[in-house]
N, C-alpha and C. Protein backbone atom coordinates (compact mmCIF):
# COMPACT_ATOMS: atom_id res chain seq x y z
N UNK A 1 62.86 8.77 -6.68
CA UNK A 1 61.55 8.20 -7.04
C UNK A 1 61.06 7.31 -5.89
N UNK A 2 59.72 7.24 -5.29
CA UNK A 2 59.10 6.41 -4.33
C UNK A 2 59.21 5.19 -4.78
N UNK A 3 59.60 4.15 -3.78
CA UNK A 3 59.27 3.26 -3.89
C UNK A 3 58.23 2.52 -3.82
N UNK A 4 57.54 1.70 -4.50
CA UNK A 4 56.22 1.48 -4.74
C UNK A 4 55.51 0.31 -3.97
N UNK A 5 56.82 -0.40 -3.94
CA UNK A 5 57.04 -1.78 -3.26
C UNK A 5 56.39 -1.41 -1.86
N UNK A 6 56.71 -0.09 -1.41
CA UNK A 6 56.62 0.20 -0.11
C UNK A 6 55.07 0.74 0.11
N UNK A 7 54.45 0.68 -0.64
CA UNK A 7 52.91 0.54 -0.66
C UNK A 7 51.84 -0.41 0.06
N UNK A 8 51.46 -0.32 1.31
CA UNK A 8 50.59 -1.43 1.69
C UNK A 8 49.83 -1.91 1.50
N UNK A 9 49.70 -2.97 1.08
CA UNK A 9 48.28 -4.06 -0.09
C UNK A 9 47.04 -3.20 0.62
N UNK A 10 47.25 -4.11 1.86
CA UNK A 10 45.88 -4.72 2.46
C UNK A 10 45.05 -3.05 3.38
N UNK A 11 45.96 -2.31 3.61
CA UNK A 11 45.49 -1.00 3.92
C UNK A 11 44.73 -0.32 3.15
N UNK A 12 45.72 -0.24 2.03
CA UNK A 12 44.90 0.35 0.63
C UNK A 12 43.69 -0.10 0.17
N UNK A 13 43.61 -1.42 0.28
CA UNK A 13 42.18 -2.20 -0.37
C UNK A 13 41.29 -1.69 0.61
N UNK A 14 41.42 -1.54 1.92
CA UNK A 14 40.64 -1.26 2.68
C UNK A 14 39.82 0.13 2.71
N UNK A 15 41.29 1.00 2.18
CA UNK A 15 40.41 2.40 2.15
C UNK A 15 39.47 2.49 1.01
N UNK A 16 40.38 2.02 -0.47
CA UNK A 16 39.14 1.52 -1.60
C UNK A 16 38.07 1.09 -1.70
N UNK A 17 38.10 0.05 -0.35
CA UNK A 17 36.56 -0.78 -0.61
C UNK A 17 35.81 0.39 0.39
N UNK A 18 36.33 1.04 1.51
CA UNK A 18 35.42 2.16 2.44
C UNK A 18 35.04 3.17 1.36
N UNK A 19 35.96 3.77 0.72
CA UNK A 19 35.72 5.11 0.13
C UNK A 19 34.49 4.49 -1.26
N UNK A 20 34.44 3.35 -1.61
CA UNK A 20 33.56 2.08 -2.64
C UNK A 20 32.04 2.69 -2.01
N UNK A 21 32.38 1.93 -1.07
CA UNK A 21 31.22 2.11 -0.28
C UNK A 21 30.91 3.23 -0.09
N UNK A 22 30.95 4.02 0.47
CA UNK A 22 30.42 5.22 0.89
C UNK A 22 30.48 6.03 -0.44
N UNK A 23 30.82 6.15 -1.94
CA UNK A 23 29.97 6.47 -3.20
C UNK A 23 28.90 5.83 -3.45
N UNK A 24 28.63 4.54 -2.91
CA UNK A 24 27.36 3.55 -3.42
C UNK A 24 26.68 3.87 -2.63
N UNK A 25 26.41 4.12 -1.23
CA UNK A 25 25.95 4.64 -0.47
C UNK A 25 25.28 6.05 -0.83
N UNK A 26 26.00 7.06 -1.44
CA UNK A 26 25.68 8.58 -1.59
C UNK A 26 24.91 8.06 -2.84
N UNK A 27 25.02 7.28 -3.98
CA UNK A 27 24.16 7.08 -4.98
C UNK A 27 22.98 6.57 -4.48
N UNK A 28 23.30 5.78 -3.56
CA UNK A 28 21.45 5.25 -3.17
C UNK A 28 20.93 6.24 -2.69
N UNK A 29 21.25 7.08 -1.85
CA UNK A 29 20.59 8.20 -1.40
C UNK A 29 20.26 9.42 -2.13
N UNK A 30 20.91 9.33 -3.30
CA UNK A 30 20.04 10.23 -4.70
C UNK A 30 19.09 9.51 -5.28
N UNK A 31 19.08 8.39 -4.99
CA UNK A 31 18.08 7.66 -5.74
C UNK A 31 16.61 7.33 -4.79
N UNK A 32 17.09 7.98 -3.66
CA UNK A 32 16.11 7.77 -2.48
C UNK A 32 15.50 9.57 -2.71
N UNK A 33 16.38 9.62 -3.05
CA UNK A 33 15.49 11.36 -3.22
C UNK A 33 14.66 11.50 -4.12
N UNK A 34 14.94 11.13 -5.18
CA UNK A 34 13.54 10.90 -6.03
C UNK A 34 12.56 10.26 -5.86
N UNK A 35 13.00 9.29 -5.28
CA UNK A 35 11.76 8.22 -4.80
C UNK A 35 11.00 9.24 -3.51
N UNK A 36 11.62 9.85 -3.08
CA UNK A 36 10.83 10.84 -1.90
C UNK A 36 10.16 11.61 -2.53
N UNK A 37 10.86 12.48 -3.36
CA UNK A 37 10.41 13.86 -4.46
C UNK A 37 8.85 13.44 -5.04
N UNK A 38 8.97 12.04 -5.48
CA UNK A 38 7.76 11.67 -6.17
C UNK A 38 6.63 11.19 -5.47
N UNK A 39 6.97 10.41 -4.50
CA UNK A 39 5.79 10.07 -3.24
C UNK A 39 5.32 11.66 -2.90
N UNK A 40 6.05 12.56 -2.51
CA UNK A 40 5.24 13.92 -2.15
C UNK A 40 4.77 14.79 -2.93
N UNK A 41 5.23 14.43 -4.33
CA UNK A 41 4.02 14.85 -5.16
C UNK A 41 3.00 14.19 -5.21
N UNK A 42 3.13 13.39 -5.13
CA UNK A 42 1.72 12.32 -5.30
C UNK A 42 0.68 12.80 -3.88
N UNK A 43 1.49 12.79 -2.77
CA UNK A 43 0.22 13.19 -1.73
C UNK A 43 -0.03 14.85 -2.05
N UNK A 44 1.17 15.49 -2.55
CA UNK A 44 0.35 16.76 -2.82
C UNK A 44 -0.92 16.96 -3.89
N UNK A 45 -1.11 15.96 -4.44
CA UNK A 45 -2.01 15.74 -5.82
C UNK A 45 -3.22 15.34 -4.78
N UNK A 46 -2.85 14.36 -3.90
CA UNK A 46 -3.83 13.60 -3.25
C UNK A 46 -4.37 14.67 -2.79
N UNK A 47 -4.00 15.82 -1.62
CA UNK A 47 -4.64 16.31 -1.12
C UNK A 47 -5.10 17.46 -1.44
N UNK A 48 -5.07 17.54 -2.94
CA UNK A 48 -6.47 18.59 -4.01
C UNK A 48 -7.60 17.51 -4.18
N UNK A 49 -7.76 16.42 -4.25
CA UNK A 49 -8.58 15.58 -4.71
C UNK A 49 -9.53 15.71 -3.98
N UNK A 50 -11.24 15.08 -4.87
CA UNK A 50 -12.54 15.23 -4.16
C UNK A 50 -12.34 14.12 -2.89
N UNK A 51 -13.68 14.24 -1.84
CA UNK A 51 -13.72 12.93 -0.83
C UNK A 51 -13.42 11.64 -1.49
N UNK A 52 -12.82 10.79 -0.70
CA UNK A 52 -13.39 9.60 -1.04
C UNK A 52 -14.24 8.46 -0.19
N UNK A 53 -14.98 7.78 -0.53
CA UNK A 53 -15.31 6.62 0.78
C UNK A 53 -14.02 5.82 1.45
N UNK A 54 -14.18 5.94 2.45
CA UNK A 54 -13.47 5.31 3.63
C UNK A 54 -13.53 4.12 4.46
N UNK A 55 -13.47 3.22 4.34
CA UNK A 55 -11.38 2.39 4.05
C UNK A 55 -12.38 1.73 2.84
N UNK A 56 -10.58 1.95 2.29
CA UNK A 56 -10.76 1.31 0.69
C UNK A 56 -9.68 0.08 1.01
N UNK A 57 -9.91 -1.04 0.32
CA UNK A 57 -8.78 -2.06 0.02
C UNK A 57 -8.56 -2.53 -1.03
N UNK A 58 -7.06 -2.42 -1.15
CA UNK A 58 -6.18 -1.89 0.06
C UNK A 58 -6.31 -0.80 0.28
N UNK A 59 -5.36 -0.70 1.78
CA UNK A 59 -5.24 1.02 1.91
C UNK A 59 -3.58 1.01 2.41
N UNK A 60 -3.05 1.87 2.19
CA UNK A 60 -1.55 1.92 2.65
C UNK A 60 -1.27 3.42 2.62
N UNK A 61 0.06 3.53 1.57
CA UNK A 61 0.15 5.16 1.34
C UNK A 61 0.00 5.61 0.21
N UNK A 62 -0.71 4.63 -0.70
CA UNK A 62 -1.63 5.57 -1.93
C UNK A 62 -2.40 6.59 -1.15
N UNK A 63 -3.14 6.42 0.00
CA UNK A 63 -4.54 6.96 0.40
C UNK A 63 -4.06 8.61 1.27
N UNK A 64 -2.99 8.41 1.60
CA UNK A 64 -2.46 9.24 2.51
C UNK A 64 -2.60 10.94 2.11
N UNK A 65 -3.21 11.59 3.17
CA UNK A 65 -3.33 13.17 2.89
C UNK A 65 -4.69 13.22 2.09
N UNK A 66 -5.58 12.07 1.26
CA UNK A 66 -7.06 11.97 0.33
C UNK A 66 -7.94 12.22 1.76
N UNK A 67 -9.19 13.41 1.40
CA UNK A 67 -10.06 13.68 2.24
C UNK A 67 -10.73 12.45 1.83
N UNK A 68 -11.44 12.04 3.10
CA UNK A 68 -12.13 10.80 3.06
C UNK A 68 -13.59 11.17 3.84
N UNK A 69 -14.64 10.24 3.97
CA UNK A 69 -15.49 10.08 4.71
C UNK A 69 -15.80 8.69 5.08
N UNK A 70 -16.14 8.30 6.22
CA UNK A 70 -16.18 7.03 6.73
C UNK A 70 -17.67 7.46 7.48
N UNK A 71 -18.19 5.68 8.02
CA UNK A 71 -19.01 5.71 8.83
C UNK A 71 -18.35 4.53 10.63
N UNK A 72 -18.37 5.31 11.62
CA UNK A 72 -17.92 4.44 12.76
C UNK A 72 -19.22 3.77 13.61
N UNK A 73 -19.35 2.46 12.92
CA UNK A 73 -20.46 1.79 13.48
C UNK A 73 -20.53 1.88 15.03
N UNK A 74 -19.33 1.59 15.57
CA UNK A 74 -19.42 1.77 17.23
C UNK A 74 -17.76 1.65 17.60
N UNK A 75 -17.55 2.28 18.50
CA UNK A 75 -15.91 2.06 19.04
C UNK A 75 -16.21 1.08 19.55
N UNK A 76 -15.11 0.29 19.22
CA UNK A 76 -14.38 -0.60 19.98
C UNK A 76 -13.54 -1.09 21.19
N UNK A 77 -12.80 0.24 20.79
CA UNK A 77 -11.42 0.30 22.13
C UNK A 77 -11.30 2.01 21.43
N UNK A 78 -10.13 2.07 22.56
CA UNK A 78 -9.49 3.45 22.29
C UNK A 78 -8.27 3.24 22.74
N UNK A 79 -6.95 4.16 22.22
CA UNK A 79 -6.05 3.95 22.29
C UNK A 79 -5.83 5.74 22.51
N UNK A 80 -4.68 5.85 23.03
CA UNK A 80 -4.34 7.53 23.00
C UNK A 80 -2.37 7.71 22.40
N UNK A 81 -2.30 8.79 21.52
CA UNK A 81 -0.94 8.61 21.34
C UNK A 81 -0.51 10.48 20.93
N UNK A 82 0.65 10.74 21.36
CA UNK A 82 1.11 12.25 21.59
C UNK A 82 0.78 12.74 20.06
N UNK A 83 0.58 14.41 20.53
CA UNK A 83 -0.21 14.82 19.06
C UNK A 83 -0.58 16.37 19.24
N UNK A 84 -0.94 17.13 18.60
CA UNK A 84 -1.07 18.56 18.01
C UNK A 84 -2.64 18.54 18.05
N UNK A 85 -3.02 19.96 18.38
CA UNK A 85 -4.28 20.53 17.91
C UNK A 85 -4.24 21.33 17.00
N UNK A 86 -4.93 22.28 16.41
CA UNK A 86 -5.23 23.30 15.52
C UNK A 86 -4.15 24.38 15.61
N UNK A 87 -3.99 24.67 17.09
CA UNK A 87 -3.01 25.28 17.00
C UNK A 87 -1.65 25.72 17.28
N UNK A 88 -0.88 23.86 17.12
CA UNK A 88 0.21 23.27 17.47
C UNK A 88 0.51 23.22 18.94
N UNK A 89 -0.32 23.19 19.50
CA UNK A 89 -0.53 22.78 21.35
C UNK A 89 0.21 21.52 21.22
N UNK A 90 1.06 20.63 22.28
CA UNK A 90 1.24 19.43 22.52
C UNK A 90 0.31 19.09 23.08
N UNK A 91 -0.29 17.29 22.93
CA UNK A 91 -1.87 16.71 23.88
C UNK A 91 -1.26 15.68 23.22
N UNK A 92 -2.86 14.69 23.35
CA UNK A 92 -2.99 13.10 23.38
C UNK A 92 -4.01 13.65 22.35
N UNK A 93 -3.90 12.89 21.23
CA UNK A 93 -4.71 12.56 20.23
C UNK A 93 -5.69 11.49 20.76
N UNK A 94 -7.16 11.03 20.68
CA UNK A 94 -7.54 9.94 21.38
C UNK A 94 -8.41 9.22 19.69
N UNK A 95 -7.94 8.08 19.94
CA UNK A 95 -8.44 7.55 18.42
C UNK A 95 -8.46 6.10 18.83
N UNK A 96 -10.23 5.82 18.08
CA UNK A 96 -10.82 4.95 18.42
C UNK A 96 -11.00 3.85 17.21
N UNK A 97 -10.87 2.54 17.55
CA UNK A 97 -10.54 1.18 17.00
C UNK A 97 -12.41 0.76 16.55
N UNK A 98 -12.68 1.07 15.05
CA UNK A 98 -14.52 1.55 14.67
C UNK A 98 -14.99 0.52 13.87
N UNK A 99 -15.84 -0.53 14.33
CA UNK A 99 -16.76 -1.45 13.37
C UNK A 99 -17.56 -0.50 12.53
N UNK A 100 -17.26 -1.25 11.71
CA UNK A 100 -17.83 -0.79 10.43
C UNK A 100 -18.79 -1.75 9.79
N UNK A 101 -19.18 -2.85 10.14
CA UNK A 101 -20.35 -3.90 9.93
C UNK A 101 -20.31 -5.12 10.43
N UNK A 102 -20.46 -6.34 10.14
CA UNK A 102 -20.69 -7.19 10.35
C UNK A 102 -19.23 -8.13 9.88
N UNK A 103 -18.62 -7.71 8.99
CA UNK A 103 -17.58 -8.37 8.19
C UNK A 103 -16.52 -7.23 7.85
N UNK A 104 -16.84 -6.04 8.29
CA UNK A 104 -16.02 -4.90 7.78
C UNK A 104 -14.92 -4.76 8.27
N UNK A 105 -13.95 -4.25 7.57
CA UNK A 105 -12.58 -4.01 7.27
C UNK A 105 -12.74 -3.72 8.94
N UNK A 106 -13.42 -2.41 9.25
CA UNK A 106 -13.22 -1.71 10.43
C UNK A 106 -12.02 -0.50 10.18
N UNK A 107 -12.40 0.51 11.00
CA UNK A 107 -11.22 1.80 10.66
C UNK A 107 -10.81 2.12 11.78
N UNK A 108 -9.83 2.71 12.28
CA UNK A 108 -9.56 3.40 13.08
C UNK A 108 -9.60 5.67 12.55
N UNK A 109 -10.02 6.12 13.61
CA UNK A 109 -10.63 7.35 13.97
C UNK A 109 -9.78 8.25 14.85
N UNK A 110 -9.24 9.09 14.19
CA UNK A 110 -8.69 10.51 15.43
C UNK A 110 -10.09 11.21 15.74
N UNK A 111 -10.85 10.92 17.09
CA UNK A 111 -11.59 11.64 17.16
C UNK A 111 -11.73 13.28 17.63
N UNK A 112 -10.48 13.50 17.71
CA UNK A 112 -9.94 14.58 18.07
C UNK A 112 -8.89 14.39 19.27
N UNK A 113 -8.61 15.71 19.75
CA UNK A 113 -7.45 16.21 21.05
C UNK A 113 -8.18 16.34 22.29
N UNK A 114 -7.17 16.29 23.34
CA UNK A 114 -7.27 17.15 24.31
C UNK A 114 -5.79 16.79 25.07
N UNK A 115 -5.89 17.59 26.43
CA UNK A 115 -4.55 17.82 27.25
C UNK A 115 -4.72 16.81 28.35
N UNK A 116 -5.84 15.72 28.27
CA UNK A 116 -6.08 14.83 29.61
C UNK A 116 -5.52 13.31 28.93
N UNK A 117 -4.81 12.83 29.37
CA UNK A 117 -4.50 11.59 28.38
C UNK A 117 -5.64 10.56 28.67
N UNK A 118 -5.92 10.87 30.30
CA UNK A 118 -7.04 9.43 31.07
C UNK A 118 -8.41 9.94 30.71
N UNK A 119 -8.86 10.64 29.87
CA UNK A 119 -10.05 11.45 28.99
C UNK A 119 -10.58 10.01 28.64
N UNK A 120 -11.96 9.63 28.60
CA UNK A 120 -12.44 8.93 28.18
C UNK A 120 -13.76 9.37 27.38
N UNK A 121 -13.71 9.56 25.80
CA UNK A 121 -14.43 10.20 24.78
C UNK A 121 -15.75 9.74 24.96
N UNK A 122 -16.58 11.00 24.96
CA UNK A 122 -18.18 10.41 24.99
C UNK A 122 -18.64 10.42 23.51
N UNK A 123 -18.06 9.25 22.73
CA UNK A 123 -18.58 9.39 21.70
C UNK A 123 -18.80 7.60 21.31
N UNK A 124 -20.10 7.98 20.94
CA UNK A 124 -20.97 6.36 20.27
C UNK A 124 -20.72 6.05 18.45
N UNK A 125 -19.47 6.67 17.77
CA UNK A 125 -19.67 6.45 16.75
C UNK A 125 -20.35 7.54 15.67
N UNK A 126 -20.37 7.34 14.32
CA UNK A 126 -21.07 7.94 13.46
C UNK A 126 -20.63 8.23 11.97
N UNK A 127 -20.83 9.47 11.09
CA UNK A 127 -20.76 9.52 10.22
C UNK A 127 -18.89 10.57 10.50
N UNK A 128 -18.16 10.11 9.86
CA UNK A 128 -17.12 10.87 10.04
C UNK A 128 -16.14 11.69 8.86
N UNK A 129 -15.90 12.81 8.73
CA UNK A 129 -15.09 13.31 7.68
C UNK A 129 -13.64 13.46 7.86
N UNK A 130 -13.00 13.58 7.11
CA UNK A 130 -11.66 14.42 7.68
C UNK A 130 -10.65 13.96 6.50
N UNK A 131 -9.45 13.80 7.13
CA UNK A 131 -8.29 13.55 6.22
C UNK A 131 -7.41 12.16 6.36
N UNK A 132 -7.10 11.30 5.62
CA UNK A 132 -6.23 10.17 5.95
C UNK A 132 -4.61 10.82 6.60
N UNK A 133 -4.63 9.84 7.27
CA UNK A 133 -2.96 9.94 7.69
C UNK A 133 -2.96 8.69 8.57
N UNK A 134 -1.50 8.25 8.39
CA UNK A 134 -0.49 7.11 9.05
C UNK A 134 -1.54 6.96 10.10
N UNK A 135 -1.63 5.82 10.63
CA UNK A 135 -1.25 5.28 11.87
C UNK A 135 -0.47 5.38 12.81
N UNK A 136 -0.14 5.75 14.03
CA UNK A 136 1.12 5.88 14.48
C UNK A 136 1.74 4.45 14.88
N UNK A 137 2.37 3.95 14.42
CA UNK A 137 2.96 2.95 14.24
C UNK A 137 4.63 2.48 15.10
N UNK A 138 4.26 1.61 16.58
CA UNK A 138 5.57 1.63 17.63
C UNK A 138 6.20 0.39 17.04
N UNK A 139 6.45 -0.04 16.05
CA UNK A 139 7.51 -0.72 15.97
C UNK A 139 8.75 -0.40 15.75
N UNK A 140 9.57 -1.37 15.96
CA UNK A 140 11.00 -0.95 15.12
C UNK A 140 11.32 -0.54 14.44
N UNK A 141 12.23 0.17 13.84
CA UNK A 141 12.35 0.08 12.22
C UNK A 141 12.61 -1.55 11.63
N UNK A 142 13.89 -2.07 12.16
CA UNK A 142 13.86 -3.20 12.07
C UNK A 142 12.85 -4.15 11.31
N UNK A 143 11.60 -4.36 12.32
CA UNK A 143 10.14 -4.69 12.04
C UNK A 143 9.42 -3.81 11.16
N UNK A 144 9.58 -2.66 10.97
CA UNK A 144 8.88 -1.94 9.91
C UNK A 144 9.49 -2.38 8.48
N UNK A 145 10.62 -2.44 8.54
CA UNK A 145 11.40 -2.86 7.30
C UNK A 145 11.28 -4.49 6.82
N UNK A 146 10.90 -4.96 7.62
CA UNK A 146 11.08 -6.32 7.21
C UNK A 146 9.93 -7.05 5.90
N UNK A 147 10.06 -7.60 5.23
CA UNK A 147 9.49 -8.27 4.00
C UNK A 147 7.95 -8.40 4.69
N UNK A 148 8.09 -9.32 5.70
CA UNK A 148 6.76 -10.06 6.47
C UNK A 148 5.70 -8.64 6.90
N UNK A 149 6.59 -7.82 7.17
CA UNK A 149 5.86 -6.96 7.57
C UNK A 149 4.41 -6.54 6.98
N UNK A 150 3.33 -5.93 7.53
CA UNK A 150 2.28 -5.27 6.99
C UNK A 150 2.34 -4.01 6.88
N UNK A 151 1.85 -3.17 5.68
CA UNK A 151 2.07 -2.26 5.61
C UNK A 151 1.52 -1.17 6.54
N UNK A 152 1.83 -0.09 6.87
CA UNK A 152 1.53 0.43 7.69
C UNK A 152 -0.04 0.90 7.81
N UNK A 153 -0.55 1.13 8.56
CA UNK A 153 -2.18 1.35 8.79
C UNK A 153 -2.58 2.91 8.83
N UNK A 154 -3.73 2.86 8.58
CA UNK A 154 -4.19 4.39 8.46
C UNK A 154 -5.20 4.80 9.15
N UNK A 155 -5.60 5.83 9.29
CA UNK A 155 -6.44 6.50 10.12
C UNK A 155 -7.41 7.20 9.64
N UNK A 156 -8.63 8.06 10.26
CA UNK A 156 -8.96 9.32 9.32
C UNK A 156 -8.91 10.24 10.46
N UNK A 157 -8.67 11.69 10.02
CA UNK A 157 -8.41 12.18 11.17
C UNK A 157 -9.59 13.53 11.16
N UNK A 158 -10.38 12.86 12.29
CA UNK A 158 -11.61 13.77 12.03
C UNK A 158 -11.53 15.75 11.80
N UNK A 159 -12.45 16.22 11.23
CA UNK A 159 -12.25 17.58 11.35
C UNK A 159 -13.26 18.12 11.89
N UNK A 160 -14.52 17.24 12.12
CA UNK A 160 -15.12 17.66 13.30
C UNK A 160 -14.94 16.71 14.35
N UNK A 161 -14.53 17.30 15.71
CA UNK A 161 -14.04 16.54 16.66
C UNK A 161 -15.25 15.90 17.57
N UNK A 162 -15.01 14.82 18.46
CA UNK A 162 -15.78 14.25 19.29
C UNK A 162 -16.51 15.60 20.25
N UNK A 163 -17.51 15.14 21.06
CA UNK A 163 -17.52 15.87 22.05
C UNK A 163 -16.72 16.07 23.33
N UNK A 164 -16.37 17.27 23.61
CA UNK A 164 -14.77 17.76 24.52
C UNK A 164 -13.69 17.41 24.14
N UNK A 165 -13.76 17.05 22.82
CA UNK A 165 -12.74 17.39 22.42
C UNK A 165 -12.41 18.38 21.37
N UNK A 166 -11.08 18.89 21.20
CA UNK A 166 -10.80 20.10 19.98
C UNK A 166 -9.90 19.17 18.67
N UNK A 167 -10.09 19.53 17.65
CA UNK A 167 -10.02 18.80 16.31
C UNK A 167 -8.40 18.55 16.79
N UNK A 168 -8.20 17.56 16.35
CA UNK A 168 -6.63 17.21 16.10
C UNK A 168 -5.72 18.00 14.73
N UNK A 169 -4.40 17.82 14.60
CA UNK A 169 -3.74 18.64 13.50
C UNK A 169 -3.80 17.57 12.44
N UNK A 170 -4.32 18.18 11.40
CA UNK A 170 -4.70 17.01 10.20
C UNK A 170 -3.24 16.46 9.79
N UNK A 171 -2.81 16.26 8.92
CA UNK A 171 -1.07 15.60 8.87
C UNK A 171 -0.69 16.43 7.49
N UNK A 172 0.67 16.99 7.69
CA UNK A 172 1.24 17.92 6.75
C UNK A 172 2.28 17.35 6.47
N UNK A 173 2.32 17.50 4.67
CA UNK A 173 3.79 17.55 4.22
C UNK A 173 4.94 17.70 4.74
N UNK A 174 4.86 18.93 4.88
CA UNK A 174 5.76 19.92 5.55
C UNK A 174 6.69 18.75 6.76
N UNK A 175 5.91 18.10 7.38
CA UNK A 175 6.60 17.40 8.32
C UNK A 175 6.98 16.25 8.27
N UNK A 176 7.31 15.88 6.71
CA UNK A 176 8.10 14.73 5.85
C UNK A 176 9.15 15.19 5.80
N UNK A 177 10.43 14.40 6.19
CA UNK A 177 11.70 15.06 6.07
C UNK A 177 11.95 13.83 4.55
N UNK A 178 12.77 15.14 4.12
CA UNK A 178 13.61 14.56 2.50
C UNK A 178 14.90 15.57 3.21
N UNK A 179 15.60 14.47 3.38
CA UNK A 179 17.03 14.69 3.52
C UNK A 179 18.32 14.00 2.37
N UNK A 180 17.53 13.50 1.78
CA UNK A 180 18.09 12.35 1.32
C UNK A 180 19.56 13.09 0.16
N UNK A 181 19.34 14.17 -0.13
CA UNK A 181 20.59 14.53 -1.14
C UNK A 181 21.64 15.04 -0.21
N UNK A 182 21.10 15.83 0.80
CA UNK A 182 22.43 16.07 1.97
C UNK A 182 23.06 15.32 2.47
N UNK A 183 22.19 13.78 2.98
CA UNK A 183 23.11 12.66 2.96
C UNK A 183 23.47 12.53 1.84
N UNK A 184 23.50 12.43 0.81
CA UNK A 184 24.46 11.99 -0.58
C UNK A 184 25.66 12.83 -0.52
N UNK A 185 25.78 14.28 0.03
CA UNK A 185 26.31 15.03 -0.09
C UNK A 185 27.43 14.54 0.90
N UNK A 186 27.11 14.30 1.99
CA UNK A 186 28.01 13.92 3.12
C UNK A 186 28.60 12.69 2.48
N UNK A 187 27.75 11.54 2.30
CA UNK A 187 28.76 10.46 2.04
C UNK A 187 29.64 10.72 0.92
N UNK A 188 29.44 11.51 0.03
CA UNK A 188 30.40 11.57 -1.07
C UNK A 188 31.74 12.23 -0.47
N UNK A 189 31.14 13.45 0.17
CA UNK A 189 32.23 14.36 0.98
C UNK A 189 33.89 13.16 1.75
N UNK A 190 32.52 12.26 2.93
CA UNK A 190 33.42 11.22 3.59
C UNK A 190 34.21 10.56 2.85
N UNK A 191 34.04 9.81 1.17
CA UNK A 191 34.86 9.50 0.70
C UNK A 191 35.80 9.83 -0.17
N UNK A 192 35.99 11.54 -0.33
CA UNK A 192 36.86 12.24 -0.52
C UNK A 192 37.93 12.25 0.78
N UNK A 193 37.55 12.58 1.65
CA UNK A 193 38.14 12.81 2.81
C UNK A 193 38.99 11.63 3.22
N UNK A 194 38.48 10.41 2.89
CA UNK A 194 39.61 9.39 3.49
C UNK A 194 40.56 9.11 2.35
N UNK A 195 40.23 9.22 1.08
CA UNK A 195 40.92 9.07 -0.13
C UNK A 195 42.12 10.25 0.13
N UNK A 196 41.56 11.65 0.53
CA UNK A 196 42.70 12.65 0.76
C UNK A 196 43.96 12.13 1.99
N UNK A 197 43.04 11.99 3.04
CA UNK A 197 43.76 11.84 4.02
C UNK A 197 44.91 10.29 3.81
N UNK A 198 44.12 8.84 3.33
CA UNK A 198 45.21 7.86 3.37
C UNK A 198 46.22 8.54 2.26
N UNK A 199 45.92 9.47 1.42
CA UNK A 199 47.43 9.68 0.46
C UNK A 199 48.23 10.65 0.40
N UNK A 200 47.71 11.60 1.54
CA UNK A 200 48.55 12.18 2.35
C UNK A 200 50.01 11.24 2.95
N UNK A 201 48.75 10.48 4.02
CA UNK A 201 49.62 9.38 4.92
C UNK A 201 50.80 8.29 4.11
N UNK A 202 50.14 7.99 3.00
CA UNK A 202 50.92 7.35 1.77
C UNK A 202 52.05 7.95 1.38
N UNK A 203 51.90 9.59 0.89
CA UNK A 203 52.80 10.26 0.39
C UNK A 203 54.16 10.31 1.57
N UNK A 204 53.49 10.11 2.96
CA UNK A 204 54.99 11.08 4.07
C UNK A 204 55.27 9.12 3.83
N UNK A 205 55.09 8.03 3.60
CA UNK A 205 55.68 6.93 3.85
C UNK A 205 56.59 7.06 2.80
N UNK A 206 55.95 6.97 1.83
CA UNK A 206 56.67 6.59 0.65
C UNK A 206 58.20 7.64 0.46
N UNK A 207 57.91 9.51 1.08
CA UNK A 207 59.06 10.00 0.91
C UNK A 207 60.14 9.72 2.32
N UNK A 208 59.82 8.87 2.68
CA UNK A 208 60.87 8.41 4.23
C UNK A 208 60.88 9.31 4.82
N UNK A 209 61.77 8.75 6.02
CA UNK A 209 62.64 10.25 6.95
C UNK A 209 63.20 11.23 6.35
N UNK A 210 62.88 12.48 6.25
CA UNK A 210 63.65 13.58 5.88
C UNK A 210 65.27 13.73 7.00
């Protein structure tokens, strides 16, 4: 019969509290899958829905994928950031920072693509249609995650484009990753695997030298 005595406390607790962890881990990440599952129904709902007026407040990711219409009193600035046309070309999206009145929220505008990044859009503003989507947003995650943080910003992304330029790729589902049960799958896997392996290692201690 093994001796039991010959069991190591503090090893064991260790693999317990890893293999602990990494089930609590695979449960949050089923629980992150639904929470995904349901946000992308919701923008798939969104994006059957009629126009709406453009920027609403708040705006965050209720609005996301809702055809919108805005008016761009005058650009402001312009900013350029990597991006798709119609027909998945790589370019510079060029999207402009848009008064909207006197006191207004103000929006920002994909006024469309092109392949010149130093392109400077001949466009004065106007009546604009298209589709909401993200902001492209360079922070951290870190900073994205944090409490203080603001929520992320939105755009509209025109579908008729500036002049010389060609419409930008409106923003698709499709290119939301939900991974979230395959990670569940893995972490559960990992804490099978060390549970197998320390009692393997357990078992050749406990039966000594042959």
């Amino acid at each position: 019969m093994p001796d039991l005595k010959r069991i190591p406390v503090i090893p064991t607790l260790v693999v317990l509290v890893a293999a602990a962890l990494m089930v609590k881990l695979g449960i949050w990440q089923l629980a992150r899958a639904q929470w995904k599952e349901a946000l992308l129904a919701r923008y798939q709902a969104a994006a059957t829905q009629p126009p709406i007026a453009y920027p609403l407040v708040p705006t965050g990711h209720d609005l996301l994928f809702r055809k919108a219409e805005g008016f761009c009193l005058q650009p402001t600035a312009w900013r350029v950031e990597p991006g798709r046309n119609l027909a998945g070309e790589m370019g510079w999206r060029h999207i402009a920072a848009c008064r909207t009145g006197a006191e207004g929220p103000g929006i920002s505008v994909d006024a469309g693509w092109s392949r010149d990044f130093a392109m400077k859009p001949a466009w004065s503003g106007g009546k604009v249609a298209g589709v909401i989507a993200p902001l492209p947003d360079h922070r951290s995650l870190i900073e994205a995650m944090s409490r203080r943080a603001p929520r992320q910003a939105t755009m509209l992304v025109a579908a008729t484009p500036a002049a010389g330029l060609q419409p930008s790729a409106p923003p698709s589902i499709a290119d939301i990753p939900n991974n979230h049960r395959a990670y569940a799958v893995q972490w559960f896997v990992f804490a099978m695997l060390a549970l197998i392996i320390y009692a393997l290692a357990l078992r050749r201690r406990l039966q000594g030298p042959r």
